[in-house]
Protein backbone atom coordinates (compact mmCIF):
# COMPACT_ATOMS: atom_id res chain seq x y z
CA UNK A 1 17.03 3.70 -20.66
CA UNK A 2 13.82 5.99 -19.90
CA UNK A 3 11.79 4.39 -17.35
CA UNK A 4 7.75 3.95 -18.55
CA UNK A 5 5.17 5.83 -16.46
CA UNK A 6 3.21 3.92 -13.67
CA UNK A 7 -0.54 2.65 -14.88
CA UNK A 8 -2.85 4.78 -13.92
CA UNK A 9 -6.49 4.75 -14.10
CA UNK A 10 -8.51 7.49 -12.28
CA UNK A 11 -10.62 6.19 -9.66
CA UNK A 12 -8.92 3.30 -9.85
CA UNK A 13 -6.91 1.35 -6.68
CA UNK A 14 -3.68 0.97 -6.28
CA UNK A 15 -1.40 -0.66 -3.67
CA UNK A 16 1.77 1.29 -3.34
CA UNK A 17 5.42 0.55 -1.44
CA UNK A 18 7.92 2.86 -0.25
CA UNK A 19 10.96 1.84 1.16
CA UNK A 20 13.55 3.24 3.23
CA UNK A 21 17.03 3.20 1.43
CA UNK A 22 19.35 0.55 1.92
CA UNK A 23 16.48 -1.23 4.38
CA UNK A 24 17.48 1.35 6.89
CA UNK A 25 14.90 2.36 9.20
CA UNK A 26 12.60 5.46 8.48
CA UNK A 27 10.62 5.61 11.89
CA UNK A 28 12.42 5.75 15.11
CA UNK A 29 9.96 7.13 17.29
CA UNK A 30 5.82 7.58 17.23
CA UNK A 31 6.32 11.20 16.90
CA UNK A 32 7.88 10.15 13.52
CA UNK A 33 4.76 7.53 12.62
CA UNK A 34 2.40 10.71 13.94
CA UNK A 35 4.29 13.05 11.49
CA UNK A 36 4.22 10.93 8.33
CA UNK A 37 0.37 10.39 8.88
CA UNK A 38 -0.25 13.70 9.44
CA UNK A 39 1.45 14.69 6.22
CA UNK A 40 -0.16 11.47 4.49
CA UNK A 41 -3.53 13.18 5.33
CA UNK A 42 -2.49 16.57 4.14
CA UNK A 43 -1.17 15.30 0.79
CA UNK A 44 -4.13 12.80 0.16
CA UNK A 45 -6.28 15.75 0.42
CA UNK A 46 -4.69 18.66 -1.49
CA UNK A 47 -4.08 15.81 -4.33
CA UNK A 48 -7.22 13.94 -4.40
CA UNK A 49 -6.34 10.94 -3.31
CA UNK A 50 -8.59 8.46 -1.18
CA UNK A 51 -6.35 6.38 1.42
CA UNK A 52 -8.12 3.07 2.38
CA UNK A 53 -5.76 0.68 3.69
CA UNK A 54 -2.06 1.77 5.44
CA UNK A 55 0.99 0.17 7.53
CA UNK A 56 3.77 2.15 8.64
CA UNK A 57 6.57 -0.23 9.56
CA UNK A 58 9.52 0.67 10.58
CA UNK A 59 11.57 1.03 7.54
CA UNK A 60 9.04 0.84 4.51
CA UNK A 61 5.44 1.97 4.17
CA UNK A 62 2.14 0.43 2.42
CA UNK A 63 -0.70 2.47 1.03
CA UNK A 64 -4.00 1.35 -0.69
CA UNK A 65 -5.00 4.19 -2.29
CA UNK A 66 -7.70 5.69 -5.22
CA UNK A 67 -6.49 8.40 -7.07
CA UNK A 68 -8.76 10.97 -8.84
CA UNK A 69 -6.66 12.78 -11.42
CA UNK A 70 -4.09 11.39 -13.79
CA UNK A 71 -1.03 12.35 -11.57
CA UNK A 72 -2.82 12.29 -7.79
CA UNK A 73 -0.73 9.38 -6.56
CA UNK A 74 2.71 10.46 -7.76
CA UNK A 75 2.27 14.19 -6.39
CA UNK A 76 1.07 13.14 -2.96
CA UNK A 77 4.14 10.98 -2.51
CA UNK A 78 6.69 14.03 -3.94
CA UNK A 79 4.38 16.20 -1.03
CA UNK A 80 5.03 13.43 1.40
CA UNK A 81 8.64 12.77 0.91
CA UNK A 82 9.69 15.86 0.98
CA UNK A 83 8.19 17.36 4.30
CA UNK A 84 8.93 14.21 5.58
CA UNK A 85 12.56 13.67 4.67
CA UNK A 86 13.46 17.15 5.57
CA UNK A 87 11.35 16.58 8.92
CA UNK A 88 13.83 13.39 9.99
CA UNK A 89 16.84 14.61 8.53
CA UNK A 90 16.75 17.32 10.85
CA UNK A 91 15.07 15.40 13.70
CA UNK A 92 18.14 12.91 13.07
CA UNK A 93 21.04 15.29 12.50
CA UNK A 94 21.45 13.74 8.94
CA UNK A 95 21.26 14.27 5.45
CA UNK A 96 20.82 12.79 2.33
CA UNK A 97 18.46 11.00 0.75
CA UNK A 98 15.91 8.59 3.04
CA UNK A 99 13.97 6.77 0.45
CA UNK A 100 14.91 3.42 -1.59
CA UNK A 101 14.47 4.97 -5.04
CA UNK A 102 11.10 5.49 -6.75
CA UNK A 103 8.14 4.34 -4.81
CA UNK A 104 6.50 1.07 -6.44
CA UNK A 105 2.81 0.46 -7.12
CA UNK A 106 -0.01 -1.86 -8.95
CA UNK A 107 -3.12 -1.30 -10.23
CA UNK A 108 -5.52 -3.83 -8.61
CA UNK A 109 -8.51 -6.06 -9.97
CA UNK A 110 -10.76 -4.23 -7.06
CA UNK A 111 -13.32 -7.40 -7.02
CA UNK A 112 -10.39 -10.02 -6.73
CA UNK A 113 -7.98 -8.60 -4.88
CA UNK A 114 -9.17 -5.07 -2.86
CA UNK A 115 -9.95 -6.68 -0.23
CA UNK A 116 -7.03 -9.49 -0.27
CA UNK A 117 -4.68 -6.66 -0.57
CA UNK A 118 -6.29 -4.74 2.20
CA UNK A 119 -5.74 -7.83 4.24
CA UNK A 120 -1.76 -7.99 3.11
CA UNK A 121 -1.31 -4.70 4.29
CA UNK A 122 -2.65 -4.33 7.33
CA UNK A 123 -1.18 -7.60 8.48
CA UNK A 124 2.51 -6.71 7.83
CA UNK A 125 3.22 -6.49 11.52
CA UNK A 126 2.18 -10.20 12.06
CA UNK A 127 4.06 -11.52 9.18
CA UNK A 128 7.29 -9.34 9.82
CA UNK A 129 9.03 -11.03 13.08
CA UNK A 130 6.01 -11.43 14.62
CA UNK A 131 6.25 -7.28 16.21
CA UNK A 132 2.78 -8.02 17.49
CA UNK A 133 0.99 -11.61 18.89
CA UNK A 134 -2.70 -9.60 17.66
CA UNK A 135 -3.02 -7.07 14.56
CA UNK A 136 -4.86 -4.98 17.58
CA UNK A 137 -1.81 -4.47 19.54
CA UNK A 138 -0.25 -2.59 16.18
CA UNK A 139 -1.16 1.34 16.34
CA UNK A 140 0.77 1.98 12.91
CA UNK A 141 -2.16 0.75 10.53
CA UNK A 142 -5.91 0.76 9.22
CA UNK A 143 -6.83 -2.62 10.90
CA UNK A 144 -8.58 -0.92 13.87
CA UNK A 145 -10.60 1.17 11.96
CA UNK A 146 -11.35 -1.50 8.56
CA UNK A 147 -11.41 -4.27 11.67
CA UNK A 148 -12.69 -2.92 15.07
CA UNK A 149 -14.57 -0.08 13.90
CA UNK A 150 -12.94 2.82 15.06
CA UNK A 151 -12.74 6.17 13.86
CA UNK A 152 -9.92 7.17 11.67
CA UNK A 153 -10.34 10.25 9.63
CA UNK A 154 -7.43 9.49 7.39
CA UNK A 155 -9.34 6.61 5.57
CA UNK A 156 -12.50 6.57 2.66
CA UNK A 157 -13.81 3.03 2.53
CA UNK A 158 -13.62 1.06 -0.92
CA UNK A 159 -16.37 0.11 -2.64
CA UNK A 160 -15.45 -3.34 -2.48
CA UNK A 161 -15.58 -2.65 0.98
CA UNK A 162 -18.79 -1.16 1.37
CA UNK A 163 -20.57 -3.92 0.15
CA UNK A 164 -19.43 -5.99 2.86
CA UNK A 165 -22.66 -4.89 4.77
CA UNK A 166 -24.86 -1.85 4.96
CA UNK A 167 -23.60 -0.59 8.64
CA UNK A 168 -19.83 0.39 9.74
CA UNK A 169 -20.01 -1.90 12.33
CA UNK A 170 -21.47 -4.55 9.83
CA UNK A 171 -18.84 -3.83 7.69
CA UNK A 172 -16.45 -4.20 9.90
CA UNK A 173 -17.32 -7.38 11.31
CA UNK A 174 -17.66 -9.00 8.14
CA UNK A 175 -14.04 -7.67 7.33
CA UNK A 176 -12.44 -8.85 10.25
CA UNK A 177 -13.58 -12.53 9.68
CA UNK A 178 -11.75 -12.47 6.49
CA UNK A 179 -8.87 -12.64 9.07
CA UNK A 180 -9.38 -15.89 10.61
CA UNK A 181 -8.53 -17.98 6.78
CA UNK A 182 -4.63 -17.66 6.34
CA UNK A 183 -3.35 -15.92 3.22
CA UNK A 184 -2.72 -18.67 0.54
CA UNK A 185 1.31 -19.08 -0.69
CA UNK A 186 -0.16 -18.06 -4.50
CA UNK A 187 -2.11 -14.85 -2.93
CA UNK A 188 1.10 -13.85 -0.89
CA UNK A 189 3.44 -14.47 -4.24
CA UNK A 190 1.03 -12.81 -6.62
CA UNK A 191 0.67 -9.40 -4.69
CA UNK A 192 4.25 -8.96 -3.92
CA UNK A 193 5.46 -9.67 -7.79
CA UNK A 194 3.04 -7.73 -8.91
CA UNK A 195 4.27 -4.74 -6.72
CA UNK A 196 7.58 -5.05 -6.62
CA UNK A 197 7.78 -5.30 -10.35
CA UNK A 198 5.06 -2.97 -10.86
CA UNK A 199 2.81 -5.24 -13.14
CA UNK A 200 -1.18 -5.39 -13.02
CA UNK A 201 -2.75 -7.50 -9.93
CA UNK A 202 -5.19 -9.57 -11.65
CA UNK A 203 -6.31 -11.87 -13.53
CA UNK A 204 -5.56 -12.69 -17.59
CA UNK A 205 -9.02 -10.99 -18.85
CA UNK A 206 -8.45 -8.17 -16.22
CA UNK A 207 -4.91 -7.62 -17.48
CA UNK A 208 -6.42 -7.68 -20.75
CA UNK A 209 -9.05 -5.00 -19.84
CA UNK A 210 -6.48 -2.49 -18.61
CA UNK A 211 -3.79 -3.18 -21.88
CA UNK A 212 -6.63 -2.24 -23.84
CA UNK A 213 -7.15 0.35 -21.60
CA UNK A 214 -3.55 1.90 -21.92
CA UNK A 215 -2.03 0.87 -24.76
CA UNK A 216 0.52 -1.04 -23.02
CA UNK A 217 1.65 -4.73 -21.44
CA UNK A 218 0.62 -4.98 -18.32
CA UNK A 219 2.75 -8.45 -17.20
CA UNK A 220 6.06 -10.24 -17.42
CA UNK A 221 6.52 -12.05 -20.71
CA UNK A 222 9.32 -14.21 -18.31
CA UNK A 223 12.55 -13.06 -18.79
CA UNK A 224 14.20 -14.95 -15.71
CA UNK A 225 14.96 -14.34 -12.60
CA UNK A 226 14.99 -15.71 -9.26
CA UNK A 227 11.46 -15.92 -7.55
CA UNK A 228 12.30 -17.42 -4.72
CA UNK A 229 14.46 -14.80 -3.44
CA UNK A 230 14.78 -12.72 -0.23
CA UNK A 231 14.01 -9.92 -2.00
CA UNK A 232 11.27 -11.25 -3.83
CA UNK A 233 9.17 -12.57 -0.56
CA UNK A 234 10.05 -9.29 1.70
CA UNK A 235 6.98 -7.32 2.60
């Protein structure tokens, strides 16, 4: 059975996933994490992609990212993967494939979710094992540039995130408040479904919007299926 194309909508956010296969581990060292975010910057570039939100855990990555042609996002990852696979591979003295399949993504309702879903990336590290007691102590993500202020070249701010205040260190104080509620059970459960199963993050008259928009469903019509899973709630 063909598989359907991703949604895309130029200039529109997406939060994407990218696994290591079988769970394995795809970092091992920071010369690895300094590698893949070198190549993440080379590839957002030469494809015209905007990267505003990022995690690099240890076996899967999460990107927030604005493409600005039709097939931006899905070239930048083929760029990424394969410097980067032949990169470990011969760091590792392996071969073979590295990644869990196709990477997954959803388009995003920017004014509900962009900054929710900034929020679910960049705290990964807390929510996985507890790596890190503070989001701070985590060098592998956007939080101290979106949180503390500091200077990361790889990112472009949202405009959902702009609006936060009219300064960068406005901005990020506003945006590191957001912190200090806990992500809601619902919030948590809708962003991972919706990613994992590579549905629309939004709401019914956003989903709507963007069937219209591509001529296609953009949700589950429920055929089953455990929810409650491990699967289902990993990060």
């Amino acid at each position: 059975m063909a598989r359907l194309p991703r949604y895309v909508l130029v200039g529109h956010p997406q939060h994407v996933i990218q696994r290591g296969n079988n769970r394995q581990k795809i970092f091992k060292s920071a010369g690895d994490y300094e590698y893949y975010l070198e190549k993440l910057s080379d590839a957002a570039e030469k494809h015209q992609c905007e990267i505003h939100a990022y995690v690099l855990m240890t076996n899967h990555v999460h990107l927030l990212i604005t493409p600005h042609t039709e097939n931006g996002i899905g070239k930048m990852m083929q760029m990424i993967g394969r410097y980067y696979v032949q990169y470990f591979n011969k760091s590792y003295n392996r071969t073979g494939t590295l990644w869990e399949g196709r990477y997954k993504a959803t388009l995003i309702n920017t004014e509900q979710y962009l900054l929710t879903c900034m929020r679910y990336i960049e705290e990964n590290p807390i929510r996985a094992k507890n790596m890190v007691k503070q989001l701070s102590d985590y060098p592998w993500s956007s939080y101290a540039c979106n949180a503390l202020g500091e200077t990361n070249e790889l990112l472009t701010p949202q405009r959902e995130y702009k609006n936060l205040a009219k300064t960068k260190a406005g901005r990020s104080s506003a945006y590191s408040k957001i912190f200090r509620k806990k992500l809601g059970s619902q919030e948590l459960d809708d962003i991972r479904e919706s990613t994992n199963k590579a549905w629309v993050l939004g709401d019914d008259k956003f989903k709507e919007k963007i069937a219209k928009q591509l001529d296609r469903a953009v949700k589950s019509v429920g055929h089953g299926g455990d929810r409650r899973s491990e699967v289902f709630f990993e990060d």
